[in-house]
PDB file of N, CA and C in Angstrom:
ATOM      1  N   UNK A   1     -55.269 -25.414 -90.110  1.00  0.00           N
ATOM      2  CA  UNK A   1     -54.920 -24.010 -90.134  1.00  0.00           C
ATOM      3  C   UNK A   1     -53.533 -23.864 -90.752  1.00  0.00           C
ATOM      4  N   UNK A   2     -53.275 -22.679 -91.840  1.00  0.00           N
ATOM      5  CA  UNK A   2     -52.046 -22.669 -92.327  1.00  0.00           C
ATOM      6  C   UNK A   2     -51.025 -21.850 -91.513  1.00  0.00           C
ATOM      7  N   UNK A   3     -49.783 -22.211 -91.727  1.00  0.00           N
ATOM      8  CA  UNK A   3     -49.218 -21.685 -91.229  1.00  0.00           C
ATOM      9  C   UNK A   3     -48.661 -20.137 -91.330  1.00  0.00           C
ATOM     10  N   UNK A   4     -48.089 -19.415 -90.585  1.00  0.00           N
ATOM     11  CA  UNK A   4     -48.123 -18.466 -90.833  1.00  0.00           C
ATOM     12  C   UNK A   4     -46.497 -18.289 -91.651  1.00  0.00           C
ATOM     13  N   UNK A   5     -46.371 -17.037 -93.143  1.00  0.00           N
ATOM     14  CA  UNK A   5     -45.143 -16.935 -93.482  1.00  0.00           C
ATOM     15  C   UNK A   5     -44.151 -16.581 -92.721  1.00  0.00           C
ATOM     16  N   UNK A   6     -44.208 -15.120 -92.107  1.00  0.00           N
ATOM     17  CA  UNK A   6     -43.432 -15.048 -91.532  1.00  0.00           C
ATOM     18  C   UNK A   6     -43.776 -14.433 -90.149  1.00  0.00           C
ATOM     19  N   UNK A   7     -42.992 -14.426 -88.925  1.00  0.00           N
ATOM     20  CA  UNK A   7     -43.576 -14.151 -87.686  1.00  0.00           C
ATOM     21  C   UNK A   7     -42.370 -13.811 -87.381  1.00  0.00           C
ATOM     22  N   UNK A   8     -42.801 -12.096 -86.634  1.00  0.00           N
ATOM     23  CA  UNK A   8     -41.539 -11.470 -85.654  1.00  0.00           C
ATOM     24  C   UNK A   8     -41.649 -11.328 -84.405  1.00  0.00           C
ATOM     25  N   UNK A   9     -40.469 -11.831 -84.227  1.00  0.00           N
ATOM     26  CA  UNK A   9     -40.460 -11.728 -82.333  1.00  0.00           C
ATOM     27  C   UNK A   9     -39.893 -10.818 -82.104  1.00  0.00           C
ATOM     28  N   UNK A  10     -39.419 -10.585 -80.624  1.00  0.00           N
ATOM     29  CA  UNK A  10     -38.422  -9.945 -80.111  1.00  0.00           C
ATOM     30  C   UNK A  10     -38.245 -11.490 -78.167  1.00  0.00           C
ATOM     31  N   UNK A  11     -36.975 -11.584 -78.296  1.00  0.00           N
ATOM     32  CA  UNK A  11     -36.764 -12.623 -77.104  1.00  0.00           C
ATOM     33  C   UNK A  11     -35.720 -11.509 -76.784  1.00  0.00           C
ATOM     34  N   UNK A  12     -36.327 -11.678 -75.054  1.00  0.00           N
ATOM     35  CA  UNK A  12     -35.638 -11.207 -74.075  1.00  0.00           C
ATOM     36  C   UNK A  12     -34.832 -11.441 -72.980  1.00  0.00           C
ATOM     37  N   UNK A  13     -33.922 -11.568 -72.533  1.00  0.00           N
ATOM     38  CA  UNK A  13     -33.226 -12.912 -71.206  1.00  0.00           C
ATOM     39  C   UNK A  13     -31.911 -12.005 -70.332  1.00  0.00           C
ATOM     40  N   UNK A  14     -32.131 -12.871 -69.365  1.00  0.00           N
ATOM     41  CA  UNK A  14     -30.625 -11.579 -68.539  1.00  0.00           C
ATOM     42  C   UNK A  14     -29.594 -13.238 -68.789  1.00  0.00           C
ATOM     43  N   UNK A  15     -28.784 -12.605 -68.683  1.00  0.00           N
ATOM     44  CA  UNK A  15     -27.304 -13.971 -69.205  1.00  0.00           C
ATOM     45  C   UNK A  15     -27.221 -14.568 -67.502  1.00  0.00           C
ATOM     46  N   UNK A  16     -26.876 -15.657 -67.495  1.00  0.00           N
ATOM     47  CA  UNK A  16     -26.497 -16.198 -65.666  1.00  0.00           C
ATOM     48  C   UNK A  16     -25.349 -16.845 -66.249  1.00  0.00           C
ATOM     49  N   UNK A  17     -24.665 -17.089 -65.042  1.00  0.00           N
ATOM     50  CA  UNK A  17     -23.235 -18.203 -64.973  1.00  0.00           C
ATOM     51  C   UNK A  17     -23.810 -19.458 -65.635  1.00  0.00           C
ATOM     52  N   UNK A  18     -24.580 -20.173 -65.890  1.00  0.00           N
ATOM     53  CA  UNK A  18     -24.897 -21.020 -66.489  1.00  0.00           C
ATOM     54  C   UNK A  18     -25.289 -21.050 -67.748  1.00  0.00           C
ATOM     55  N   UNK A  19     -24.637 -21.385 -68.849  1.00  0.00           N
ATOM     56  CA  UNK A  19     -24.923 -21.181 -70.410  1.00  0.00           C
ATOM     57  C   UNK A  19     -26.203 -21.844 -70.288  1.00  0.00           C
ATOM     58  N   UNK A  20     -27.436 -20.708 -70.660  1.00  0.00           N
ATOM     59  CA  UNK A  20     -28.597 -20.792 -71.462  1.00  0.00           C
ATOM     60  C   UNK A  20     -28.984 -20.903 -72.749  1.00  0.00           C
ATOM     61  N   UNK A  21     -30.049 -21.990 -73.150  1.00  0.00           N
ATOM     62  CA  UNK A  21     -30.527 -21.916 -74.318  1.00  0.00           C
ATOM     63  C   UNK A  21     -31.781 -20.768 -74.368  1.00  0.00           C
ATOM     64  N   UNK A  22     -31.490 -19.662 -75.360  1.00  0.00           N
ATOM     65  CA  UNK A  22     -32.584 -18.345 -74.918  1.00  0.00           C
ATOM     66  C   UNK A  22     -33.458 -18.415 -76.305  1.00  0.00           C
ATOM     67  N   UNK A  23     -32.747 -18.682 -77.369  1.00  0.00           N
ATOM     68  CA  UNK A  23     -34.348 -19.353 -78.677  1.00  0.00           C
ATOM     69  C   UNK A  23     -33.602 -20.241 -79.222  1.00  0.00           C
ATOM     70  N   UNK A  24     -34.563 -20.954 -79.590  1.00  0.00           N
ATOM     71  CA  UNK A  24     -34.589 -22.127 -80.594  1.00  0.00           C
ATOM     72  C   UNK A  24     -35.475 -21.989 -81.762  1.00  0.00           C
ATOM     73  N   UNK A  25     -34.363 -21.961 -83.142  1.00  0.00           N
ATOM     74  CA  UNK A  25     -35.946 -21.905 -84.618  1.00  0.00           C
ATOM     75  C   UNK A  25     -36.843 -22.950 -84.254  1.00  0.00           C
ATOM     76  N   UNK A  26     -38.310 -22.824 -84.331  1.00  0.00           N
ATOM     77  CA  UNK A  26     -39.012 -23.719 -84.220  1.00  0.00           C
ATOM     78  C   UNK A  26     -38.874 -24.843 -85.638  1.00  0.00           C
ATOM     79  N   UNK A  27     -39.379 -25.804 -85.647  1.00  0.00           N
ATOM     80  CA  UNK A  27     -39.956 -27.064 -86.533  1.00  0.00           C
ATOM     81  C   UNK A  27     -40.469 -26.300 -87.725  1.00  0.00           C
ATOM     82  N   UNK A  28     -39.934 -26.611 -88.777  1.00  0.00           N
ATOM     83  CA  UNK A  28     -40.016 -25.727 -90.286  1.00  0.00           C
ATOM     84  C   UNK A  28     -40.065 -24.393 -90.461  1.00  0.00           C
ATOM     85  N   UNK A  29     -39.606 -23.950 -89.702  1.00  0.00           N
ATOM     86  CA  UNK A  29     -39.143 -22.445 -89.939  1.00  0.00           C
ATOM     87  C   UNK A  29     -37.531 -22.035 -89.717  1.00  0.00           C
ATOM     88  N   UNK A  30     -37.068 -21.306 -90.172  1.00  0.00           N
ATOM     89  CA  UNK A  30     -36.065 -20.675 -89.912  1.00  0.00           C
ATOM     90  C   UNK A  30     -35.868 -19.325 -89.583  1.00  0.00           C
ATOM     91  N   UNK A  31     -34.919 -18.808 -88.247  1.00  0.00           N
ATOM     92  CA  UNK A  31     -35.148 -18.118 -87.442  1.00  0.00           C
ATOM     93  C   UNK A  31     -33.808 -16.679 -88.284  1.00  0.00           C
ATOM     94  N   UNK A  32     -34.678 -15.956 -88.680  1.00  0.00           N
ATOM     95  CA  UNK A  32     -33.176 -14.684 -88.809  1.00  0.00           C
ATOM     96  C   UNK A  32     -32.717 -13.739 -87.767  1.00  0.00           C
ATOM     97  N   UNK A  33     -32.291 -14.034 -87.158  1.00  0.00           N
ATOM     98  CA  UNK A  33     -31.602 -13.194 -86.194  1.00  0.00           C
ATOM     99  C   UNK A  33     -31.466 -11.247 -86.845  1.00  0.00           C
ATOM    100  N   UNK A  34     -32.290 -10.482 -86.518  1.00  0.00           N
ATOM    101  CA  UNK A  34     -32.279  -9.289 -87.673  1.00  0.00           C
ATOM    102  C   UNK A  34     -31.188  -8.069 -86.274  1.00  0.00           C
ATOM    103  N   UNK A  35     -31.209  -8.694 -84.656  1.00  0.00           N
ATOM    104  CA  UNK A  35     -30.411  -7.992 -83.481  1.00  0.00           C
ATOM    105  C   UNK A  35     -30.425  -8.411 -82.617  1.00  0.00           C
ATOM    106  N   UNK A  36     -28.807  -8.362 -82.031  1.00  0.00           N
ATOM    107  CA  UNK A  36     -28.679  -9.121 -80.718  1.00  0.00           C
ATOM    108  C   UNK A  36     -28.262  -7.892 -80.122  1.00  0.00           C
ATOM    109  N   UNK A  37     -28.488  -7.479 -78.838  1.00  0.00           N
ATOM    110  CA  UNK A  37     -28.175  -6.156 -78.006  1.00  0.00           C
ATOM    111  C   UNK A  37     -27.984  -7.057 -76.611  1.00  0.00           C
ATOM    112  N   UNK A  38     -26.705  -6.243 -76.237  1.00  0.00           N
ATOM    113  CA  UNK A  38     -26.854  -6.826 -74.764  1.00  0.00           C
ATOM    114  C   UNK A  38     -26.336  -5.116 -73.743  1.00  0.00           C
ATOM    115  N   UNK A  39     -27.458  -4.939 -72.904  1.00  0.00           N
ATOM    116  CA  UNK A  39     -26.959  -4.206 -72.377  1.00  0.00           C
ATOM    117  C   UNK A  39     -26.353  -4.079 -70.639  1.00  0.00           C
ATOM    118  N   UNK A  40     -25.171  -3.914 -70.021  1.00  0.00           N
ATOM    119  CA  UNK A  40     -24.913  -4.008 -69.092  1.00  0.00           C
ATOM    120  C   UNK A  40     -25.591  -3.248 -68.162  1.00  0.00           C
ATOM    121  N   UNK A  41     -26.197  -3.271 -67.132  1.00  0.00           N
ATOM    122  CA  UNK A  41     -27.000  -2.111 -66.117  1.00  0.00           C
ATOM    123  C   UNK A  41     -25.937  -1.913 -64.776  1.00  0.00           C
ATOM    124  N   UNK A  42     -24.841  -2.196 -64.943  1.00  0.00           N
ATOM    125  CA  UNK A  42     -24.208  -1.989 -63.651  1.00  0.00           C
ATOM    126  C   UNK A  42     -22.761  -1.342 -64.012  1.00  0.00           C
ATOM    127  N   UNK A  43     -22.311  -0.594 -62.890  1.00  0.00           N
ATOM    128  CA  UNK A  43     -20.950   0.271 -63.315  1.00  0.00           C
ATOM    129  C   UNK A  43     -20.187  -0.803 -63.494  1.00  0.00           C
ATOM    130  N   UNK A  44     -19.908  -1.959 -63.340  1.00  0.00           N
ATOM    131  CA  UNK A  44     -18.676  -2.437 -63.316  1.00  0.00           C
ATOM    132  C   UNK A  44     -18.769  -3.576 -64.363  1.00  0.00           C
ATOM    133  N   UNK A  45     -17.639  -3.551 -65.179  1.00  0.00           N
ATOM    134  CA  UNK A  45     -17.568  -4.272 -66.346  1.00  0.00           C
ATOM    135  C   UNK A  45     -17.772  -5.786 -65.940  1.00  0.00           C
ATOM    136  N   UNK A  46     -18.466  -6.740 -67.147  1.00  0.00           N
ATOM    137  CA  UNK A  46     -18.956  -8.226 -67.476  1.00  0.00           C
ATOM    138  C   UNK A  46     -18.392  -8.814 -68.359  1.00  0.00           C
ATOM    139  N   UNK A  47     -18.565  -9.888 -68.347  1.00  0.00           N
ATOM    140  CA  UNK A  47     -17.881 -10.417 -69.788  1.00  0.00           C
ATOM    141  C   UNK A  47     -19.029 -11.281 -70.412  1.00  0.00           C
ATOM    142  N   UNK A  48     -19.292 -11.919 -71.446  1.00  0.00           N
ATOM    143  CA  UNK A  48     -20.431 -12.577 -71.960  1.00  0.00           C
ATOM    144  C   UNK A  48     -20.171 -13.020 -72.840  1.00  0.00           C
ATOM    145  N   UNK A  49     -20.370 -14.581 -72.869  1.00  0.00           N
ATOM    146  CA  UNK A  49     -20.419 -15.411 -73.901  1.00  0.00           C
ATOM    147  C   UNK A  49     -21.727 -15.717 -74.748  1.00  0.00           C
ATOM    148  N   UNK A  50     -21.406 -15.681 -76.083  1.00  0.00           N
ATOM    149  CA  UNK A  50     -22.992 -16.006 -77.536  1.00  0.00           C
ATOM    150  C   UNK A  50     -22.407 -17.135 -78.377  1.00  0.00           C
ATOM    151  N   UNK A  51     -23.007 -17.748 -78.229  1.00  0.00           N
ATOM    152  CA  UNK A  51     -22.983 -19.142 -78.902  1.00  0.00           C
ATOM    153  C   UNK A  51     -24.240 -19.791 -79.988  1.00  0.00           C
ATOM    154  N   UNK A  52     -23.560 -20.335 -81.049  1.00  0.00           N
ATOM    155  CA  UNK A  52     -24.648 -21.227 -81.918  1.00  0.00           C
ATOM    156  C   UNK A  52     -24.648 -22.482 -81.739  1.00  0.00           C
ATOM    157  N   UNK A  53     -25.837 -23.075 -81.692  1.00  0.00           N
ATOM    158  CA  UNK A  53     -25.530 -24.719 -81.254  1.00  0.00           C
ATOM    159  C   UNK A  53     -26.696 -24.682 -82.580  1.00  0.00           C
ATOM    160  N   UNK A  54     -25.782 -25.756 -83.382  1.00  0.00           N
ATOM    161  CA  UNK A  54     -26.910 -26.696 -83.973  1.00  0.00           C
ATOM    162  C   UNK A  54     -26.636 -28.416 -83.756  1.00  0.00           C
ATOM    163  N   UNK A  55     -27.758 -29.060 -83.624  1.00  0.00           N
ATOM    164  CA  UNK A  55     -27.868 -30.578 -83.207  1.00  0.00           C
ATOM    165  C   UNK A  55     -27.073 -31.062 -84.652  1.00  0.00           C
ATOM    166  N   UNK A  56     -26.544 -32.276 -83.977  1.00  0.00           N
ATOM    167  CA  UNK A  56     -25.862 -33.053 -85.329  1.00  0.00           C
ATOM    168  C   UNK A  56     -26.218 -34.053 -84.679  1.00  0.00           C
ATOM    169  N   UNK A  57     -26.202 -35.591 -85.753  1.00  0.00           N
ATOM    170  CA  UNK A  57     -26.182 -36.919 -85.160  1.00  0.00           C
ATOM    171  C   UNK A  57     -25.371 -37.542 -84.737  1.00  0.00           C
ATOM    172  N   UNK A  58     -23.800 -36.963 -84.655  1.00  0.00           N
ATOM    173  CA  UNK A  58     -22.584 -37.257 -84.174  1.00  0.00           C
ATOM    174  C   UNK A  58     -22.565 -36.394 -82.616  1.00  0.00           C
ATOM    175  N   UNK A  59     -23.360 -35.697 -82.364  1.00  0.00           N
ATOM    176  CA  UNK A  59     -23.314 -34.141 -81.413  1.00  0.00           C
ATOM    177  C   UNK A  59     -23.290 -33.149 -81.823  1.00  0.00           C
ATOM    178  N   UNK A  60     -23.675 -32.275 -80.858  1.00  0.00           N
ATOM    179  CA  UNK A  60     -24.323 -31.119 -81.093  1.00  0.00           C
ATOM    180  C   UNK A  60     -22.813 -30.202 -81.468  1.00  0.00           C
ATOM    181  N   UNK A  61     -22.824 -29.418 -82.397  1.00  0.00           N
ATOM    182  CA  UNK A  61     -21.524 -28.655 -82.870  1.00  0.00           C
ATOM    183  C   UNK A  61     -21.942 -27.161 -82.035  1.00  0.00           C
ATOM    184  N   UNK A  62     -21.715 -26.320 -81.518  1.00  0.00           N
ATOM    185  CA  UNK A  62     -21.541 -25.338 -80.641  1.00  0.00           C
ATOM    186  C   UNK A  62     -20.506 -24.017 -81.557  1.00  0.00           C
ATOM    187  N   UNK A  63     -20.883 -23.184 -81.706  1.00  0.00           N
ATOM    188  CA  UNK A  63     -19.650 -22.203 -82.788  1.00  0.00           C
ATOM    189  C   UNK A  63     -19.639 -20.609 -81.680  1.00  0.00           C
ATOM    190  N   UNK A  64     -18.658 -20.482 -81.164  1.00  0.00           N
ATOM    191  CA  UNK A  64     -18.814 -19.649 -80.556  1.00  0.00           C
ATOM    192  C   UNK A  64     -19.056 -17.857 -81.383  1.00  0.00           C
ATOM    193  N   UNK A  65     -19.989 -17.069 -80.872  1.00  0.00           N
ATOM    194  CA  UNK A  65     -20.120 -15.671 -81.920  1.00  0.00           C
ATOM    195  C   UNK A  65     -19.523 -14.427 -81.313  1.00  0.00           C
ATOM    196  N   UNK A  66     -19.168 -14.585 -79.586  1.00  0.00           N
ATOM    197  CA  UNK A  66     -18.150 -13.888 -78.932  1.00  0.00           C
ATOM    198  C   UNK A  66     -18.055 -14.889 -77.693  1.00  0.00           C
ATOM    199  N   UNK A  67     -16.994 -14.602 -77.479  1.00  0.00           N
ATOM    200  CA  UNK A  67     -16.466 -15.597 -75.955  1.00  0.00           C
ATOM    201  C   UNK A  67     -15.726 -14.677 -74.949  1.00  0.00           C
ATOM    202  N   UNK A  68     -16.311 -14.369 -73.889  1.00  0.00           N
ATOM    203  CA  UNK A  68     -15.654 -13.778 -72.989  1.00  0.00           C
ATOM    204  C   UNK A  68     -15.624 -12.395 -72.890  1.00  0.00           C
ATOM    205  N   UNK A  69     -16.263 -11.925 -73.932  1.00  0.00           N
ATOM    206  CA  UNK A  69     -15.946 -10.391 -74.084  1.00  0.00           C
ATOM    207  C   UNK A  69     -16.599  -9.361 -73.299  1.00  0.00           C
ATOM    208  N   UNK A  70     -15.492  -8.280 -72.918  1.00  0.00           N
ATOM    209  CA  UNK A  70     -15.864  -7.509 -71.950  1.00  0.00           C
ATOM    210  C   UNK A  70     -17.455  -6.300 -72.314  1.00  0.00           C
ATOM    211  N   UNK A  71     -17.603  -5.883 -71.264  1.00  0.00           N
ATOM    212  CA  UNK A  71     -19.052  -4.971 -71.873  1.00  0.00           C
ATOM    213  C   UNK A  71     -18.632  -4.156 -70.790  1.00  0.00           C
ATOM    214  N   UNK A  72     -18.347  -3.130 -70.850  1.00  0.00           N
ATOM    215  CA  UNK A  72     -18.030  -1.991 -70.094  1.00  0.00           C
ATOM    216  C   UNK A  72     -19.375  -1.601 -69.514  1.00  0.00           C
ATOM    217  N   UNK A  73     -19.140  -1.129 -67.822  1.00  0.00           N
ATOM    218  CA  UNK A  73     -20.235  -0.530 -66.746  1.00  0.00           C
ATOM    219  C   UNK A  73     -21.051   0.295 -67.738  1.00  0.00           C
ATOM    220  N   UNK A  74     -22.360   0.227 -67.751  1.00  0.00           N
ATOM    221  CA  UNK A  74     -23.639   1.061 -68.111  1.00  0.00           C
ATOM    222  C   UNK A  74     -23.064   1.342 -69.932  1.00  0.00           C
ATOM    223  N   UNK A  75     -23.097   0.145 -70.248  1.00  0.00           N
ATOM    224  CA  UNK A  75     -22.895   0.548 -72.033  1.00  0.00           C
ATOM    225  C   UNK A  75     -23.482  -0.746 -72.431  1.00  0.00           C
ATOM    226  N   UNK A  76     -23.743  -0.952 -73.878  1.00  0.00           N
ATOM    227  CA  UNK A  76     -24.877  -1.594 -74.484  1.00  0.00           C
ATOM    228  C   UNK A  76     -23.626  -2.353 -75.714  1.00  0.00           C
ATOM    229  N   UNK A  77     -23.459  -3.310 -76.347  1.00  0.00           N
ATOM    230  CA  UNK A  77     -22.779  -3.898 -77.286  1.00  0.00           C
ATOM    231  C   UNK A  77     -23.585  -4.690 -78.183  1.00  0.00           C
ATOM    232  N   UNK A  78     -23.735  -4.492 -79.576  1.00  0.00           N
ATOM    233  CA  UNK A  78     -23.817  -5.663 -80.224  1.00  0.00           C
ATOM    234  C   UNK A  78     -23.079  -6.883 -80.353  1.00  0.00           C
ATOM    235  N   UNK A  79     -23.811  -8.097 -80.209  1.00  0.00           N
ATOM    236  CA  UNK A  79     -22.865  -8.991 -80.579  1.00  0.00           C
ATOM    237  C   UNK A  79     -23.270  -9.837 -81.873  1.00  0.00           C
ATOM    238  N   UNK A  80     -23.817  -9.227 -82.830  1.00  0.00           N
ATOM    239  CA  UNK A  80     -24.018  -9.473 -84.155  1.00  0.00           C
ATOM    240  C   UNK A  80     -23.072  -8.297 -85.507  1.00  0.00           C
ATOM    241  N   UNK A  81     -22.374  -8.847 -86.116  1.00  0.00           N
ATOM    242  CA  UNK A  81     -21.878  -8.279 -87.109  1.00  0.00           C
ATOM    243  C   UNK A  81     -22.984  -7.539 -88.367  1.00  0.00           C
ATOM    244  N   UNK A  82     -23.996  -8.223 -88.412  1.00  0.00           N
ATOM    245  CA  UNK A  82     -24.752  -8.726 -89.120  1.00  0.00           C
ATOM    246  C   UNK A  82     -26.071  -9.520 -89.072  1.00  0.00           C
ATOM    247  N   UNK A  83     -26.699 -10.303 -89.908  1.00  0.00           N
ATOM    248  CA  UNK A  83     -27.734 -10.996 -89.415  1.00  0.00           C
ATOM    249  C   UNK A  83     -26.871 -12.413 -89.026  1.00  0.00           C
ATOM    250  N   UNK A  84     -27.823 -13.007 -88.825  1.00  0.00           N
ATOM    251  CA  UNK A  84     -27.360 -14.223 -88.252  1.00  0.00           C
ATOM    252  C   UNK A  84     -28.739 -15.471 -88.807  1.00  0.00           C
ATOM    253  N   UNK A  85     -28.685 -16.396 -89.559  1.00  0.00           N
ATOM    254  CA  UNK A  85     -29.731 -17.497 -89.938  1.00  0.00           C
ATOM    255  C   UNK A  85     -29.512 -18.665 -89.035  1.00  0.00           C
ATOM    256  N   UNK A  86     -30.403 -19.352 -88.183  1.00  0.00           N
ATOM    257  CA  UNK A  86     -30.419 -20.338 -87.686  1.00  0.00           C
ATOM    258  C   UNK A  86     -31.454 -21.180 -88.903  1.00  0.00           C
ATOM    259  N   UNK A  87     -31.202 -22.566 -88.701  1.00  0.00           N
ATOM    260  CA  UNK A  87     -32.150 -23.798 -88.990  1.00  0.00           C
ATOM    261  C   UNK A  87     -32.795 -24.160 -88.552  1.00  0.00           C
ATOM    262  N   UNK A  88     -33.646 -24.490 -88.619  1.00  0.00           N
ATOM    263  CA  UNK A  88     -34.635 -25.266 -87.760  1.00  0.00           C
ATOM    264  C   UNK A  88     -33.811 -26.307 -86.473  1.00  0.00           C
ATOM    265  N   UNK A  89     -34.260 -25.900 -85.773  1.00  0.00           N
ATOM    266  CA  UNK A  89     -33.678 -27.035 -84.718  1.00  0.00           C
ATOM    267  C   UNK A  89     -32.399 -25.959 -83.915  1.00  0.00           C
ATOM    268  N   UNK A  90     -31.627 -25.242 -84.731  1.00  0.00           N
ATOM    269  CA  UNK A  90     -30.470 -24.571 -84.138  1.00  0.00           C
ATOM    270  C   UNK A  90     -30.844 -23.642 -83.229  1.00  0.00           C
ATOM    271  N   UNK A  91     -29.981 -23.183 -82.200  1.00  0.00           N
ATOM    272  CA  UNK A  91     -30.018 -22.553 -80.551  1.00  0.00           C
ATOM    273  C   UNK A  91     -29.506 -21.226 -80.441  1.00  0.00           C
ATOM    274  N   UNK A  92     -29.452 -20.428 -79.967  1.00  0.00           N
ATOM    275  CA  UNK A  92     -29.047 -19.312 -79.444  1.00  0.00           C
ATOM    276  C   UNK A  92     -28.242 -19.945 -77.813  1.00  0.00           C
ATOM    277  N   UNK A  93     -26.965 -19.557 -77.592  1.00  0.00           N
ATOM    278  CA  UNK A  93     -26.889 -19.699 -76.025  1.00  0.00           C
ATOM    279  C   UNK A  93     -25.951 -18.960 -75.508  1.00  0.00           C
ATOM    280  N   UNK A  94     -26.533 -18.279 -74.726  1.00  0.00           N
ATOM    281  CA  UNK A  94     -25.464 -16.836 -73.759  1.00  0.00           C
ATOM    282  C   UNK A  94     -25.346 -17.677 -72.303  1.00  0.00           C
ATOM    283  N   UNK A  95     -24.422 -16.590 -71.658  1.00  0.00           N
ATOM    284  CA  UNK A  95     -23.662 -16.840 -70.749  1.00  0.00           C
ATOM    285  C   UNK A  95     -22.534 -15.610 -70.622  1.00  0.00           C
ATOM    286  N   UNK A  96     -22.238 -15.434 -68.861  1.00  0.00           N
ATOM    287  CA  UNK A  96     -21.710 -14.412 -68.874  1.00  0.00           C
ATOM    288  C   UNK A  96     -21.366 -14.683 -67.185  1.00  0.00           C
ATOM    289  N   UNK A  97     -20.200 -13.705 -66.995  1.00  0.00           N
ATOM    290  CA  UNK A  97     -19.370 -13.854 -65.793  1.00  0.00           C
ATOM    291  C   UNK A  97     -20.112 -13.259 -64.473  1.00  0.00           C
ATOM    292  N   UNK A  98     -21.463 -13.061 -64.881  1.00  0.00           N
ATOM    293  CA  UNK A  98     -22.119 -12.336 -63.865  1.00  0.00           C
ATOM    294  C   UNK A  98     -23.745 -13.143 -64.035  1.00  0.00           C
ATOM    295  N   UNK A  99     -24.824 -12.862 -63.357  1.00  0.00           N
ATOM    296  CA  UNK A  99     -25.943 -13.788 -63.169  1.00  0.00           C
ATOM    297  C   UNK A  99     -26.805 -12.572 -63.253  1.00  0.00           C
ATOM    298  N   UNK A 100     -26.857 -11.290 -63.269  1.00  0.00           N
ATOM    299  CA  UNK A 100     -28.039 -10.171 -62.894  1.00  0.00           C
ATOM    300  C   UNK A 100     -27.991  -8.913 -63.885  1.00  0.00           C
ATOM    301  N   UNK A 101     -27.011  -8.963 -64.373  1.00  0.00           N
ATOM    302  CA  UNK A 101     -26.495  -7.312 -65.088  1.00  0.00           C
ATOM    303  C   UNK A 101     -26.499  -7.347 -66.675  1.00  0.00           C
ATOM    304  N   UNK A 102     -26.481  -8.477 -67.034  1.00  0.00           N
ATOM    305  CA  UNK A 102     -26.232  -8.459 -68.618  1.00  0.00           C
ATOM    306  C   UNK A 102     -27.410  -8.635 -68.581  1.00  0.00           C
ATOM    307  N   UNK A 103     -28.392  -7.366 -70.232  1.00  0.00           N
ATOM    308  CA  UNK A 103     -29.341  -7.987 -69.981  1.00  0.00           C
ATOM    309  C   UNK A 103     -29.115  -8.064 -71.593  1.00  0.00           C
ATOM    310  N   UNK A 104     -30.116  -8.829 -72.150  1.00  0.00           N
ATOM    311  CA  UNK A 104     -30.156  -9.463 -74.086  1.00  0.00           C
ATOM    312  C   UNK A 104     -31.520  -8.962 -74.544  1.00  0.00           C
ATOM    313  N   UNK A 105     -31.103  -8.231 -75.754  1.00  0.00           N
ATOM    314  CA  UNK A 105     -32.793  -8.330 -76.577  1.00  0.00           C
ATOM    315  C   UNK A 105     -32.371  -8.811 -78.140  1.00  0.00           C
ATOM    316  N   UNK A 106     -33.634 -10.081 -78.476  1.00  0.00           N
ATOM    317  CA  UNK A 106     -33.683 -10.536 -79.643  1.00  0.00           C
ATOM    318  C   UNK A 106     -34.247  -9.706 -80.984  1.00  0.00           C
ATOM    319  N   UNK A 107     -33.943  -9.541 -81.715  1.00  0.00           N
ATOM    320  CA  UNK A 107     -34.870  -9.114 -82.708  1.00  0.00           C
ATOM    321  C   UNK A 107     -34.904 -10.087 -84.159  1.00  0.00           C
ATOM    322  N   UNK A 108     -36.033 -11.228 -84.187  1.00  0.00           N
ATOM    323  CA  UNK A 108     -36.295 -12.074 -84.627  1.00  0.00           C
ATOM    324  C   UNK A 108     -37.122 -11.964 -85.724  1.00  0.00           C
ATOM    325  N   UNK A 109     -36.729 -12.749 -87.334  1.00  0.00           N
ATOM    326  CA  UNK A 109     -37.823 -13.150 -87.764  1.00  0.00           C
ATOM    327  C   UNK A 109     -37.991 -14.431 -88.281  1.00  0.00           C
ATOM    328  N   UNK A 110     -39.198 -15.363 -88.153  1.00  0.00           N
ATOM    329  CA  UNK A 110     -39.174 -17.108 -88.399  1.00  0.00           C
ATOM    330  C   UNK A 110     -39.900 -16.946 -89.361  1.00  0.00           C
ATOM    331  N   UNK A 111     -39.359 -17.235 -90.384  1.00  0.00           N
ATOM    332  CA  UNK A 111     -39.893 -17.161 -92.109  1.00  0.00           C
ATOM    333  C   UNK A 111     -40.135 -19.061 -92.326  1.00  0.00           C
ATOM    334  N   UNK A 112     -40.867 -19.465 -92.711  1.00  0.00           N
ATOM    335  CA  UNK A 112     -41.501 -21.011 -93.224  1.00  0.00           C
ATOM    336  C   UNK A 112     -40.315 -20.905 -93.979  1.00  0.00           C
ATOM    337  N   UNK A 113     -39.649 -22.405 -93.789  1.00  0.00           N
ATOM    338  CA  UNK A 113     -38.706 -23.186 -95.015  1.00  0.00           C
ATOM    339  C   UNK A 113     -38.977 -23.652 -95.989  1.00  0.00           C
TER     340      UNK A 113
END
């Protein structure tokens, strides 16, 4: 069966104190990041970390895309300038000063390499 060209997602995840891996481009595709939204559901301000990890054979290199940044009670932030291209193999990973309130929506497309 061939593969398909291109396939759109949307990935969804609430951020916890523990940096999560929330997508990974699959195996010969590459993933375009087309929106990252994170919206806070609680009055009182969060902070939230977005990170790129791609694997290397020396270790994994990690590039941070915001670190720490605040999201004000009941308001919504992008944390994309722009699109964003992962590689095959490369990660998405959030994290945030709270475990319940940040919540993330992906808006994905994995185009064949």
């Amino acid at each position: 069966m061939a593969l398909k060209l291109n396939v759109y997602k949307t990935v969804t995840a609430i951020a916890s104190l523990t940096p999560t891996e929330i997508y990974t481009a699959p195996v010969g595709y590459s993933g375009i990041i087309l929106l990252a939204q994170i919206a806070n559901i609680s009055s009182t301000s969060y902070d939230v970390s977005f990170y790129h990890k791609r694997p290397e054979i020396s270790g994994d290199v990690t590039t941070e895309i915001v670190k720490s940044f605040p999201v004000s009670g009941n308001d919504t932030i992008s944390l994309l300038g722009g699109k964003l291209v992962l590689e095959s193999g490369d990660s998405l990973i959030l994290s945030a000063n709270n475990d319940s309130n940040l919540k993330l929506i992906l808006s994905i497309l994995e185009t064949l390499d």
